[in-house]
Structure formats: structure tokens, C-alpha cells
Protein backbone atom coordinates (compact mmCIF):
# COMPACT_ATOMS: atom_id res chain seq x y z
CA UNK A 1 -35.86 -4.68 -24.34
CA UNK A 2 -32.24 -5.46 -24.00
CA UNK A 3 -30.90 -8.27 -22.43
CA UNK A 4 -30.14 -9.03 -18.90
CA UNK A 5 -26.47 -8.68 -18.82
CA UNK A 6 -24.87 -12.36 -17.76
CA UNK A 7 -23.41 -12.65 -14.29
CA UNK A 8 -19.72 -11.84 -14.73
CA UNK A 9 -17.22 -15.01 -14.36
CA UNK A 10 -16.17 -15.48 -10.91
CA UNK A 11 -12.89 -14.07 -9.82
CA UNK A 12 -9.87 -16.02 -10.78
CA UNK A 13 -9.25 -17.03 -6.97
CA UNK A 14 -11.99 -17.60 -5.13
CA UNK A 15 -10.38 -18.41 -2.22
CA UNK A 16 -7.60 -15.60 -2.25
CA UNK A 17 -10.57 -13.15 -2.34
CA UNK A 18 -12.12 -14.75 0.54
CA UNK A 19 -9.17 -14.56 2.39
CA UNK A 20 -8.50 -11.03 1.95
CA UNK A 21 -11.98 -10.19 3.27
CA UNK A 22 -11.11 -12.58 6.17
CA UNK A 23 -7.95 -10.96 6.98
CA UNK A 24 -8.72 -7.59 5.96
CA UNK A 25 -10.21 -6.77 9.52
CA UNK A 26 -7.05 -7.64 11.30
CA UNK A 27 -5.23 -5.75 8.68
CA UNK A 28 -7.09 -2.97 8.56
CA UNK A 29 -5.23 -2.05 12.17
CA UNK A 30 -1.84 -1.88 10.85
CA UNK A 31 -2.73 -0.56 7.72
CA UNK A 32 -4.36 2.10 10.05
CA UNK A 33 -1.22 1.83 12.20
CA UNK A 34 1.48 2.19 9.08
CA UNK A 35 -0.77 5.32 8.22
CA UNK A 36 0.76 7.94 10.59
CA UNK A 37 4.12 9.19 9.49
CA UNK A 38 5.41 9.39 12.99
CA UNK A 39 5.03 5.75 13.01
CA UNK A 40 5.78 4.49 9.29
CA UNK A 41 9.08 6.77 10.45
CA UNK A 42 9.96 4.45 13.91
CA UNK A 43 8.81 1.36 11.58
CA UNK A 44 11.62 2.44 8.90
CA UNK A 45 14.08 2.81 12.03
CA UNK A 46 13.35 -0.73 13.55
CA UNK A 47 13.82 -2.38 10.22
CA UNK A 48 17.58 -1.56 10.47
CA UNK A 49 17.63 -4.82 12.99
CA UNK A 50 17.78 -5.22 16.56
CA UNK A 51 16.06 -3.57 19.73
CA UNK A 52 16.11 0.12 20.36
CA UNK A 53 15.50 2.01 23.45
CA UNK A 54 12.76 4.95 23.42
CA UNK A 55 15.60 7.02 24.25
CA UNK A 56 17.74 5.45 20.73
CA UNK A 57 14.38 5.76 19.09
CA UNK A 58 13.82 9.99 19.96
CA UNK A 59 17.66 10.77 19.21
CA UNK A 60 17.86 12.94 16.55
CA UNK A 61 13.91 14.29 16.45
CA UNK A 62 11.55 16.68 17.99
CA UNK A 63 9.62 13.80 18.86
CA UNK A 64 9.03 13.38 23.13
CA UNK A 65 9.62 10.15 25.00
CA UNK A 66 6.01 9.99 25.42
CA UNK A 67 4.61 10.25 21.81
CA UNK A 68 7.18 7.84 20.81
CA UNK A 69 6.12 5.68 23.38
CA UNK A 70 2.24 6.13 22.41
CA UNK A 71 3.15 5.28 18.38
CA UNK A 72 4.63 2.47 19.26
CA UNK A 73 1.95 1.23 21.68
CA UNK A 74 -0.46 1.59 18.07
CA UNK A 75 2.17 -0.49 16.31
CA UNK A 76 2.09 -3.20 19.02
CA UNK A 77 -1.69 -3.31 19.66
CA UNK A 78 -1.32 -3.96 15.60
CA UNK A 79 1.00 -6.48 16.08
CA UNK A 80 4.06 -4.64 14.04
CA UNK A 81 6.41 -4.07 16.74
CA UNK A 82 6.87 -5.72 20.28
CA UNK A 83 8.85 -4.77 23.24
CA UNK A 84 11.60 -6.59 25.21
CA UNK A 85 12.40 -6.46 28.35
CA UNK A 86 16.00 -6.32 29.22
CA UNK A 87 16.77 -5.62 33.10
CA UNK A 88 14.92 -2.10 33.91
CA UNK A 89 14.88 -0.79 30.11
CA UNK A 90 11.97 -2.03 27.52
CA UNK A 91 13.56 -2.14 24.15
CA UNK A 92 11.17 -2.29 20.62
CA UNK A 93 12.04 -4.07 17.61
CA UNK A 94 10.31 -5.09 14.54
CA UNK A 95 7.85 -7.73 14.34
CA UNK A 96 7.70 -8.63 10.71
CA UNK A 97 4.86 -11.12 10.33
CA UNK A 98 1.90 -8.52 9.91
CA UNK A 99 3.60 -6.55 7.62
CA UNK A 100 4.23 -9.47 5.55
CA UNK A 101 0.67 -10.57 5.49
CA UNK A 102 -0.11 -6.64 4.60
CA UNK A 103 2.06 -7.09 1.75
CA UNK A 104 0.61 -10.23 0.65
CA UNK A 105 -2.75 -8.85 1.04
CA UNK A 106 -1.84 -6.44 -1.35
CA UNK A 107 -0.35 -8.43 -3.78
CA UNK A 108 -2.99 -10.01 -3.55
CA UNK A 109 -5.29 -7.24 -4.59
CA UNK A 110 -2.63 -5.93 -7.25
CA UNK A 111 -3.30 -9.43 -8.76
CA UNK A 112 -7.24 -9.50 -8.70
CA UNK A 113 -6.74 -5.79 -10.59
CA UNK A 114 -4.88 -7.16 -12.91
CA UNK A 115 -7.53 -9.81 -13.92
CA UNK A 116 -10.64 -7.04 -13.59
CA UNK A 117 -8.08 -4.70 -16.18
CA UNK A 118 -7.33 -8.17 -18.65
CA UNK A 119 -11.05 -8.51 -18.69
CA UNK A 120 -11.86 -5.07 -19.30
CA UNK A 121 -9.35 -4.52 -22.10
CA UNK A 122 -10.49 -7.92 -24.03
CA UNK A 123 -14.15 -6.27 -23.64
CA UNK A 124 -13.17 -2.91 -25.30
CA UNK A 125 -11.21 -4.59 -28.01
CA UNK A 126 -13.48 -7.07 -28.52
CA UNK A 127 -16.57 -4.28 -29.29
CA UNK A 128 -14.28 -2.48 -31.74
């Protein structure tokens, strides 16, 4: 009968994998968010700097007022943009905190890869 295979070593950060199951629920909404191309598109414009108007925001597309207006309610229910008020006009602008903890997250997966492919490439050399 062949041996029980030992329980494999436990991950190189136990507390960054922890975390990314912590955070991955309130990341999973602007991953979900960043998914449409509509938004990733007003997401690419707002990273230029500074506050845009819907109407600054539609210039240029096909895209109505009003869808513009509902993508960018998604990205602030995510928490990736917000709007300001200024006088009678609501301007949007970027709100770069959850994308950098997105980006961290994934990092942070890119680096627990990394590990599982080192420990999987010792394995295979190690049986030839």
C-alpha cells in the first residue's frame, strides 16, 4: 500500500494568504467593477488627474449621460471613484486606494504562484 502522502509545507506567508481571503470579498467588487470595459475605459480617463464632469467624461463617445452616470455609480459603490460636488455640477475623479489594494492583492497572489511553481519544479527535478 503506498504511503500517505505528507501534508504539504505551509505557504510561505501565512498571514499574506489570510489576508487575501479577508480582503478578497471587498475586492471582489471592484475587481467585478474594473471588469466592464465601459468602466476600465472612464477609470483610464480619471487617472489623467483631476475631476471631470459627466458631460467631460461622454465627449468624444457614443456613450449617454446616463450609462456614464450608472458605470460610475458601480465604481463608487466599489470604492474606485467618488464624486464632488462643486456648486450645481457633481464632478468624478479617481479614488486610488482600492485599486492599490487590488494590485497588492495580486501581487500578492503572483508571489504565492511563484512559491507553488519553485516547489513544483524542485519536485520534478528532484524525481529525475
Amino acid at each position: 500500500m503506498p504511503s500517505k502522502p505528507r501534508n504539504p509545507s505551509p505557504p510561505s506567508s501565512p498571514a499574506g494568504v489570510s489576508g487575501l481571503v479577508r480582503a478578497s470579498d471587498t475586492l471582489a467588487g471592484v475587481f467585478a467593477a474594473l471588469g466592464d470595459p465601459t468602466r476600465l475605459k472612464l477609470v483610464a480617463v480619471l487617472c489623467a488627474g483631476g475631476a471631470f464632469s459627466i458631460a467631460q467624461l461622454t465627449t468624444g463617445t457614443d456613450i449617454s449621460r446616463q450609462a456614464v452616470t450608472k458605470h460610475l455609480q458601480v465604481l463608487s459603490d466599489a470604492g474606485v471613484v467618488r464624486d464632488v460636488k462643486m456648486g450645481r455640477e457633481r464632478l468624478w475623479q479617481l479614488e486610488p486606494a482600492q485599486i492599490d489594494e487590488a494590485r497588492r492583492m495580486l501581487e500578492a497572489i503572483g508571489r504565492e504562484w511563484d512559491v507553488a511553481l519553485n516547489k513544483l519544479k524542485m519536485f520534478v527535478e528532484s524525481a529525475e
